[in-house]
N, C-alpha and C. Protein backbone atom coordinates (compact mmCIF):
# COMPACT_ATOMS: atom_id res chain seq x y z
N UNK A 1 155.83 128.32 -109.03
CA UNK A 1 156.77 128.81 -108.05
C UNK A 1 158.14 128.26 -108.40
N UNK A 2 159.07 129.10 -108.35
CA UNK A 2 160.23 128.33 -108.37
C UNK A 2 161.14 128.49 -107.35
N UNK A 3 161.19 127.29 -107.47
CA UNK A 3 161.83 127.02 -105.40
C UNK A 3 162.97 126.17 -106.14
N UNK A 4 164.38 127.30 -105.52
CA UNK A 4 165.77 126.40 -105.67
C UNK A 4 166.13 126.31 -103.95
N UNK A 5 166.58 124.89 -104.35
CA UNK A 5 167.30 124.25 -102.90
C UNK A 5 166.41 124.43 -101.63
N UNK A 6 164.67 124.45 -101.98
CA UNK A 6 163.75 124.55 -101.00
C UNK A 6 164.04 125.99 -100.28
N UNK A 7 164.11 126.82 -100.66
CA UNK A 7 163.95 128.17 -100.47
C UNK A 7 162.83 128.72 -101.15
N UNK A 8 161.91 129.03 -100.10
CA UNK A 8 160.66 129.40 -100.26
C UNK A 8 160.51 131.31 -100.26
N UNK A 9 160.50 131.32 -101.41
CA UNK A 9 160.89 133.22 -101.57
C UNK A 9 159.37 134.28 -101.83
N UNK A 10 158.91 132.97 -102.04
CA UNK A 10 156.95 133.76 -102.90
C UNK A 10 156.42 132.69 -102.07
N UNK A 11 155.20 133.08 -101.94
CA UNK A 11 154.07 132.67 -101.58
C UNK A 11 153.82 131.26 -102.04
N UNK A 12 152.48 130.55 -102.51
CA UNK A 12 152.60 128.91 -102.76
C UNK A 12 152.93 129.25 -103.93
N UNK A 13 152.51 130.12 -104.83
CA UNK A 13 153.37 129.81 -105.96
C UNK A 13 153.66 131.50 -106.93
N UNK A 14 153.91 131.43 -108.05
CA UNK A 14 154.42 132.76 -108.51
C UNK A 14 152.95 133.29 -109.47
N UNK A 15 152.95 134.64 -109.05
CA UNK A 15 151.39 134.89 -110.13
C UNK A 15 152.23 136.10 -111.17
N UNK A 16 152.00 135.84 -112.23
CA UNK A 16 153.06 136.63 -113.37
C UNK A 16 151.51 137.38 -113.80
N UNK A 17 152.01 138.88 -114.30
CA UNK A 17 150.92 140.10 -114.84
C UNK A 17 150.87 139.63 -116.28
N UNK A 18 150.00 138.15 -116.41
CA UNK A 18 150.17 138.18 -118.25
C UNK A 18 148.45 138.13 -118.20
N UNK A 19 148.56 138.50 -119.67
CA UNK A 19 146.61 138.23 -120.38
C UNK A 19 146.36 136.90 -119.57
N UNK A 20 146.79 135.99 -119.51
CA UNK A 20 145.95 134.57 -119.98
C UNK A 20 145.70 134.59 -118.10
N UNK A 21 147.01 134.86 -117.50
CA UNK A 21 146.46 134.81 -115.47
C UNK A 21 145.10 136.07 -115.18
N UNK A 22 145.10 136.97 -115.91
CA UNK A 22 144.26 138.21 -115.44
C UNK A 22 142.90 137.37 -115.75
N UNK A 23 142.94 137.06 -117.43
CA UNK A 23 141.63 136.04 -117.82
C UNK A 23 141.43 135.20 -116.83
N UNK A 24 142.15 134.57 -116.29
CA UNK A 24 141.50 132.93 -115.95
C UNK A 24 141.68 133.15 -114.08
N UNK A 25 141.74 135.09 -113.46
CA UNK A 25 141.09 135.56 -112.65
C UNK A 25 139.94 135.67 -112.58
N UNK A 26 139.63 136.41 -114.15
CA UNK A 26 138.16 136.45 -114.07
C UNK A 26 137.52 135.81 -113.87
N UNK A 27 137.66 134.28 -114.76
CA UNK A 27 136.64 133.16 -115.11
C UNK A 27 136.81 132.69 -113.50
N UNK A 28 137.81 132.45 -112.47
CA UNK A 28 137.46 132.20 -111.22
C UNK A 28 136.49 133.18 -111.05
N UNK A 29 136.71 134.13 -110.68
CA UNK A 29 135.92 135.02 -109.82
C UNK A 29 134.54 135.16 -110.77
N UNK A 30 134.37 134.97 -112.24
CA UNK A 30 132.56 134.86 -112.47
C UNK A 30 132.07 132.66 -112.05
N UNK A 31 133.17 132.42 -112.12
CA UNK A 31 132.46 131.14 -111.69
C UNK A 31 132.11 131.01 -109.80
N UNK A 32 132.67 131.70 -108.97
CA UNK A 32 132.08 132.13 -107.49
C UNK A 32 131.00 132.89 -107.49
N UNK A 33 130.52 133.94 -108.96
CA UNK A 33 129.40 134.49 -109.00
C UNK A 33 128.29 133.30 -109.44
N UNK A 34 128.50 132.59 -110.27
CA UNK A 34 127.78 131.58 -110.85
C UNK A 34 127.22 130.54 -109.97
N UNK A 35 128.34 130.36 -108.95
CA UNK A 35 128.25 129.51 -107.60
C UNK A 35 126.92 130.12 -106.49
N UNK A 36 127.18 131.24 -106.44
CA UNK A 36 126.45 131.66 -105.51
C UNK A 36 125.11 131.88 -106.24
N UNK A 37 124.82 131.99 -107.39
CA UNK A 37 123.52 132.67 -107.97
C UNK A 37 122.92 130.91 -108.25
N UNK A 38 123.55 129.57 -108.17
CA UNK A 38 122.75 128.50 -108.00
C UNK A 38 122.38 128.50 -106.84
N UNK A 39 123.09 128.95 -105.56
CA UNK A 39 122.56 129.09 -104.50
C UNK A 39 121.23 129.66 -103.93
N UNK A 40 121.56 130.95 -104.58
CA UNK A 40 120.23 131.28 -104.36
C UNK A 40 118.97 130.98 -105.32
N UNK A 41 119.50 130.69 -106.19
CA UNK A 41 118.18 129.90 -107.00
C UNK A 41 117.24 129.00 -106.74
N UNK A 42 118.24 127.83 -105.54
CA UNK A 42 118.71 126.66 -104.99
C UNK A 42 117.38 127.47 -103.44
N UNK A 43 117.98 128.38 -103.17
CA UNK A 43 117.09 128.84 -101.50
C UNK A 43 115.92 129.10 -101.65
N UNK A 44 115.79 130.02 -103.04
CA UNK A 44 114.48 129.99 -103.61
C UNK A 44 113.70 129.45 -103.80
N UNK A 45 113.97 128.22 -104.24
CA UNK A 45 112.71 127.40 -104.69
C UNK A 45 112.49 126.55 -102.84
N UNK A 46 113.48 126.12 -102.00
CA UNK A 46 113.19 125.11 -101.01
C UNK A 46 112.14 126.39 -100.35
N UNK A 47 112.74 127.63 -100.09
CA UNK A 47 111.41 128.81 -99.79
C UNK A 47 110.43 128.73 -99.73
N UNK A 48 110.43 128.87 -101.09
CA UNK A 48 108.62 129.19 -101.83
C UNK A 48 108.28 127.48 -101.70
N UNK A 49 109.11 126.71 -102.34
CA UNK A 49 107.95 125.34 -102.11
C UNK A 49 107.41 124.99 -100.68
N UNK A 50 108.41 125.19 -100.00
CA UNK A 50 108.07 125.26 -98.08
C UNK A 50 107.18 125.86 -97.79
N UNK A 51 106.74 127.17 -97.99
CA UNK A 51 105.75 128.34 -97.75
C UNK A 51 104.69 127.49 -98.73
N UNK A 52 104.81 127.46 -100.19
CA UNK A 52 103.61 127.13 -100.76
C UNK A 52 102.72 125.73 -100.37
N UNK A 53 103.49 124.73 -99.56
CA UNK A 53 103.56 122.96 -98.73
C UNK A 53 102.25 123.61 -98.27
N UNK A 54 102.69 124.89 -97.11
CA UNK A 54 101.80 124.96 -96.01
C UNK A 54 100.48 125.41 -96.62
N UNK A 55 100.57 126.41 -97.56
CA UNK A 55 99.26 127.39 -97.77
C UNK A 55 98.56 126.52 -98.47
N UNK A 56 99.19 125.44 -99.53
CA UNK A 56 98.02 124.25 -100.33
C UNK A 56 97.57 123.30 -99.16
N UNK A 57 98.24 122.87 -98.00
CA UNK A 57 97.29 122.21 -97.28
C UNK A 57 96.31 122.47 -96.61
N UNK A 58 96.59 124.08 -95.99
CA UNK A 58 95.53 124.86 -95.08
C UNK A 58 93.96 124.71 -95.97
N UNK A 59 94.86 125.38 -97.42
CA UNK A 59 93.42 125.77 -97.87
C UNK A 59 92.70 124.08 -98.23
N UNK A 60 93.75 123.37 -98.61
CA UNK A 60 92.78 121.91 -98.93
C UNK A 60 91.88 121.39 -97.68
N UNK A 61 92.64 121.62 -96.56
CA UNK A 61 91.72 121.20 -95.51
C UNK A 61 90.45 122.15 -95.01
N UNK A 62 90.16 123.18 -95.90
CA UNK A 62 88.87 124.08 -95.79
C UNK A 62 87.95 124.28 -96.72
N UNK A 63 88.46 123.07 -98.01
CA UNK A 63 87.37 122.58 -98.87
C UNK A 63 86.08 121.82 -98.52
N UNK A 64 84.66 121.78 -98.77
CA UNK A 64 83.63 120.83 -98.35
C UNK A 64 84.26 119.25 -99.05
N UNK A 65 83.69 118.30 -98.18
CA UNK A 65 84.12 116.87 -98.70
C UNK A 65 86.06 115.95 -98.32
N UNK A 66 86.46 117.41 -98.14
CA UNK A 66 87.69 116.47 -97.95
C UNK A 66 87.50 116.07 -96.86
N UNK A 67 88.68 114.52 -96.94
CA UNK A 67 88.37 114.04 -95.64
C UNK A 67 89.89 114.71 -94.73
N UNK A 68 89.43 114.53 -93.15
CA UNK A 68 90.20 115.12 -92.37
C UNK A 68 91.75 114.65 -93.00
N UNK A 69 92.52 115.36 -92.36
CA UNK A 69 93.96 114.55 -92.51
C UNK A 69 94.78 113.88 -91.06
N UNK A 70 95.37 112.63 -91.88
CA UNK A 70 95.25 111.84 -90.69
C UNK A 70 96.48 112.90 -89.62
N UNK A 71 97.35 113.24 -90.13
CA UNK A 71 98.83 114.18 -89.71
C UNK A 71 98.45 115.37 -89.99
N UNK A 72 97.47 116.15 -88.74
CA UNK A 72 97.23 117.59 -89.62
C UNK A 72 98.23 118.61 -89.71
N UNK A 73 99.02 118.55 -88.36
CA UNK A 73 100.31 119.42 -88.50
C UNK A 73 101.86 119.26 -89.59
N UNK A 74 101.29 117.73 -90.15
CA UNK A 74 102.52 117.43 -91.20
C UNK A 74 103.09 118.37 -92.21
N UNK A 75 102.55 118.60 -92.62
CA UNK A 75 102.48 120.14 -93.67
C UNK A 75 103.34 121.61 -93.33
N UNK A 76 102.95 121.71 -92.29
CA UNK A 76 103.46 122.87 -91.37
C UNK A 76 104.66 122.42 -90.87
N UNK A 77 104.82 121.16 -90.69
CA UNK A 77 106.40 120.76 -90.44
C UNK A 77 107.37 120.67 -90.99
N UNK A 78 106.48 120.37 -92.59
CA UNK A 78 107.52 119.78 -93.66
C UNK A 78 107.80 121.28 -94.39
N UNK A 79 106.56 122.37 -94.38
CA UNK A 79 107.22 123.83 -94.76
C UNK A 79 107.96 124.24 -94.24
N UNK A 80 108.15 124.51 -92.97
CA UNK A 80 109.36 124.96 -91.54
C UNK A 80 110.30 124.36 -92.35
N UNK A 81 110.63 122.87 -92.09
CA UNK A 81 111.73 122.49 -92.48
C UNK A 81 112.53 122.97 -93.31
N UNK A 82 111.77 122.90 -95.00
CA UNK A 82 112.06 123.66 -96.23
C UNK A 82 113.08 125.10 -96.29
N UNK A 83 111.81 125.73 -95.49
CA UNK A 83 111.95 126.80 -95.47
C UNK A 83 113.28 127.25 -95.00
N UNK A 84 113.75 126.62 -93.50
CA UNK A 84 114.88 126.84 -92.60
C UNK A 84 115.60 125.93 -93.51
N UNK A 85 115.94 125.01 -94.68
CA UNK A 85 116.72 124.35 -94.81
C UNK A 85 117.43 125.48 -96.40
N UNK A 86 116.04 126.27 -96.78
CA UNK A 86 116.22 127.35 -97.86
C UNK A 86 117.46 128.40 -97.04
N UNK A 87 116.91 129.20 -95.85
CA UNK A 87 117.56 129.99 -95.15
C UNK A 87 118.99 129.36 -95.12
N UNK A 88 119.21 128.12 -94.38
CA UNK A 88 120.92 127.60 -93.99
C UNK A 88 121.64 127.61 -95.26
N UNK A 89 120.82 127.67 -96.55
CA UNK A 89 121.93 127.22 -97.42
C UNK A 89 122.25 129.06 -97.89
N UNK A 90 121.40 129.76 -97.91
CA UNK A 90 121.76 131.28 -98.22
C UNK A 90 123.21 131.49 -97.32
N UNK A 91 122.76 131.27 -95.76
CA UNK A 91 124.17 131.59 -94.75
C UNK A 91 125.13 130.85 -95.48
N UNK A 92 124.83 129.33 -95.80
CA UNK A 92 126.39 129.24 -95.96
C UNK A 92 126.82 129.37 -97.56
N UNK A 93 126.02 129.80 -97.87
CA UNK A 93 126.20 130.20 -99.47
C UNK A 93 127.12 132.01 -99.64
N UNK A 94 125.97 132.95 -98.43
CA UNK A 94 127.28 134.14 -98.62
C UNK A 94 128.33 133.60 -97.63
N UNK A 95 128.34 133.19 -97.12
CA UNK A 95 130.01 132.58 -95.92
C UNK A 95 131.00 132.07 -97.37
N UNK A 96 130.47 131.26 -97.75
CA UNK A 96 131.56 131.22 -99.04
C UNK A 96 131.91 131.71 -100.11
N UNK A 97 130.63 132.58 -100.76
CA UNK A 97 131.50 133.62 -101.59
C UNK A 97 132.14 134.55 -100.71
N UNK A 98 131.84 135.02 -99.64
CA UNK A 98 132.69 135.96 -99.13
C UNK A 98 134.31 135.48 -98.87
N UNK A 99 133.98 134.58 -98.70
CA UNK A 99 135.77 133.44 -98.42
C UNK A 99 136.46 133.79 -99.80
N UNK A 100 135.60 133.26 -100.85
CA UNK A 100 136.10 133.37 -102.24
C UNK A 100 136.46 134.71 -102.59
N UNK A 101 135.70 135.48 -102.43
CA UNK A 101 135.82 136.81 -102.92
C UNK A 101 137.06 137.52 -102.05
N UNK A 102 137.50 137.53 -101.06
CA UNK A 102 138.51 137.84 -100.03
C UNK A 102 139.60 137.50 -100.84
N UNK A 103 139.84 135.68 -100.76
CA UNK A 103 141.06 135.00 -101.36
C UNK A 103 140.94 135.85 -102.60
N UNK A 104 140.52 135.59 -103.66
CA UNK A 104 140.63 136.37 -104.99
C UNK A 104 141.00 137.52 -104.86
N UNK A 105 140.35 138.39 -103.75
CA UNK A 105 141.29 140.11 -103.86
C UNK A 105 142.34 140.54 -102.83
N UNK A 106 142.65 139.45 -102.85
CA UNK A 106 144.04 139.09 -101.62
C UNK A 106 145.24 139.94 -101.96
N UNK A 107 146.06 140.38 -101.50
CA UNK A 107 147.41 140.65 -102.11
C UNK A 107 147.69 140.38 -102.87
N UNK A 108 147.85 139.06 -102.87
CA UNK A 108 148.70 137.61 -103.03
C UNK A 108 148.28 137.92 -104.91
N UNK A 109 147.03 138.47 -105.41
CA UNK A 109 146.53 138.08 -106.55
C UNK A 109 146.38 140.17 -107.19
N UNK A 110 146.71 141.14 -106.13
CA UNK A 110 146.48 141.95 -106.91
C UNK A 110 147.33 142.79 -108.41
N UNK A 111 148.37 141.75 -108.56
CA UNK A 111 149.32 142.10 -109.88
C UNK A 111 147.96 141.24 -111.09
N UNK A 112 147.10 140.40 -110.97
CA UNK A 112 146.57 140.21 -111.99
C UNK A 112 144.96 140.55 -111.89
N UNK A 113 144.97 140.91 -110.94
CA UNK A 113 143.36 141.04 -110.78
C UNK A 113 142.82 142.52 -111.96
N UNK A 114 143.63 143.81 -111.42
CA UNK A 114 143.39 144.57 -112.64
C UNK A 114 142.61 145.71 -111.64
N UNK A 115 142.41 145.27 -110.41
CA UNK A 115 141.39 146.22 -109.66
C UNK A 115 141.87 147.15 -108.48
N UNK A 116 141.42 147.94 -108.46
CA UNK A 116 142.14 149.12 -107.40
C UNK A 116 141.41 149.35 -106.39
N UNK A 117 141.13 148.91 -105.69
CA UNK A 117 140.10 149.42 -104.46
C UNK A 117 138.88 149.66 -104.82
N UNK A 118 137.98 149.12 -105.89
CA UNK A 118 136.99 149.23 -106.16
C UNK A 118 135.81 147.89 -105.42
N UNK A 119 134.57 148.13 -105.82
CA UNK A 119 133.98 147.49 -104.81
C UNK A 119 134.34 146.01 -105.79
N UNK A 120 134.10 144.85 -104.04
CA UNK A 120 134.17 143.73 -103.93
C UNK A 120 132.86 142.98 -104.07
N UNK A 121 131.65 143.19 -103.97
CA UNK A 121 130.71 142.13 -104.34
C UNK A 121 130.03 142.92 -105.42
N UNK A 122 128.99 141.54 -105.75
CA UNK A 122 128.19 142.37 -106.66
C UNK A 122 126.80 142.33 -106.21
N UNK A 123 125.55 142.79 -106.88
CA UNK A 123 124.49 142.82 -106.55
C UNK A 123 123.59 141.36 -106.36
N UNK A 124 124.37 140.35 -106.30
CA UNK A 124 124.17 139.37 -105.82
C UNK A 124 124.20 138.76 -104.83
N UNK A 125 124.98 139.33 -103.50
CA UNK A 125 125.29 139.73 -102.63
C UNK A 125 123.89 140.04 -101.90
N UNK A 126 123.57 140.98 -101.75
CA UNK A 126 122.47 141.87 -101.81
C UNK A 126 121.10 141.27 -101.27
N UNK A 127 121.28 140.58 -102.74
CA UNK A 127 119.81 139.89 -103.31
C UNK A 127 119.55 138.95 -102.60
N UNK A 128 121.02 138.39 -101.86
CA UNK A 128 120.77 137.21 -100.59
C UNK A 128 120.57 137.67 -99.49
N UNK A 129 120.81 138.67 -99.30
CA UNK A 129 120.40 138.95 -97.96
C UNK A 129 119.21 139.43 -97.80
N UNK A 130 118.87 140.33 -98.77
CA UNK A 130 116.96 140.54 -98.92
C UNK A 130 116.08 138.92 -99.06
N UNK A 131 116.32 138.25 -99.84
CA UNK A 131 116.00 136.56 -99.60
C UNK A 131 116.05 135.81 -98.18
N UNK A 132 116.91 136.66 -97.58
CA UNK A 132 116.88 135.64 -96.36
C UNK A 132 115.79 136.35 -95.42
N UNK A 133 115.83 137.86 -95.94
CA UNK A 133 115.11 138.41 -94.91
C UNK A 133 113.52 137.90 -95.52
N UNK A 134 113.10 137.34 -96.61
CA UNK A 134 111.76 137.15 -96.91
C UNK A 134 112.12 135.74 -96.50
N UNK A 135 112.95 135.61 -96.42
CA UNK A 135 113.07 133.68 -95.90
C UNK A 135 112.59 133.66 -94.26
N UNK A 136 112.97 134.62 -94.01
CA UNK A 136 112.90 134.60 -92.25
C UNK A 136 111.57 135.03 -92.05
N UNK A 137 110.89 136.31 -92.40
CA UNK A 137 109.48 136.28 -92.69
C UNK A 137 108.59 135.21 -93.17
N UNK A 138 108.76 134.20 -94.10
CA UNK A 138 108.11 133.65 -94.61
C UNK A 138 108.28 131.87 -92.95
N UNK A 139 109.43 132.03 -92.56
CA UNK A 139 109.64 131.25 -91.55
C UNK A 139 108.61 131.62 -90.18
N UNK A 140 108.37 133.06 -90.01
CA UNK A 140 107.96 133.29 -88.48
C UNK A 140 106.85 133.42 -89.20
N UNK A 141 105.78 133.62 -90.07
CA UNK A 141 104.84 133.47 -90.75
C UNK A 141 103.99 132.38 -90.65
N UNK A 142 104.80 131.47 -90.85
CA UNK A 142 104.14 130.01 -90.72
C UNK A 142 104.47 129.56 -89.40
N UNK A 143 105.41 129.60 -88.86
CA UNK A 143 105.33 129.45 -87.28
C UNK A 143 104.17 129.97 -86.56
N UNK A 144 103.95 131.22 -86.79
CA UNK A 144 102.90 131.33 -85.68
C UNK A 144 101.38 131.95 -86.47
N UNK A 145 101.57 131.60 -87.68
CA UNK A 145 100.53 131.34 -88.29
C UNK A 145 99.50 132.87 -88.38
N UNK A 146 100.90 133.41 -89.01
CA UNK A 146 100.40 134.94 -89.78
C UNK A 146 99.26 135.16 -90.49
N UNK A 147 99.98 134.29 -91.98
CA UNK A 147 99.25 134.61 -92.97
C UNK A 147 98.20 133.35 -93.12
């Protein structure tokens, strides 16, 4: 930005239409994709290991010989948990690419972005919200003891 005599004329600072700002748009905006796809990688596994907690204890406790367990509902608590702790991080995982993705196609950035009204997320997007919806199934599942 160039600010004479504290006269504030642009925004926080000046975005010039060259190669190297359009590039190092991109690499922001694939590193918010990169961000979010550990996320859900990240929801995935607390998921499935939460869901899978419960179904290896059920079935262990319907083997001949085992002995009872002293905490029988422990299992079922510690999947819930998982599970809802898989779900919170999806919410706040799209809450912030969507933040990101907004700022990035802001005004403020469309001399280097390169994009015209074309779509804003990608199929990653998507893929979290179908995840949450097997997250939320896989949550009322073991709550009231579906499957």
């Amino acid at each position: 930005m160039t600010n004479t005599g504290g006269d504030r004329t642009s925004g926080r600072f000046d975005v010039r239409p060259t190669a190297t700002d359009h590039f190092a748009w991109l690499r922001t905006r694939l590193s918010i994709e990169r961000t979010m796809m550990a996320w859900v990688r990240t929801a995935v596994a607390l998921i499935g290991f939460g869901f899978s907690i419960v179904q290896f204890f059920d079935r262990l406790g319907s083997l001949d010989g085992a002995a009872p367990p002293r905490f029988p509902d422990a299992p079922r608590y510690l999947g819930l948990m998982l599970i809802s702790c898989g779900i919170l991080a999806l919410v706040i995982s799209i809450w912030q690419y969507q933040w990101g993705v907004r700022y990035l196609r802001s005004r403020e950035f469309a001399v280097i972005a390169g994009i015209e009204g074309g779509p804003s997320q990608t199929p990653v997007l998507y893929v979290s919200f179908v995840l949450m919806l097997v997250g939320l199934f896989a949550f009322f599942s073991v709550f009231f003891r579906f499957l």
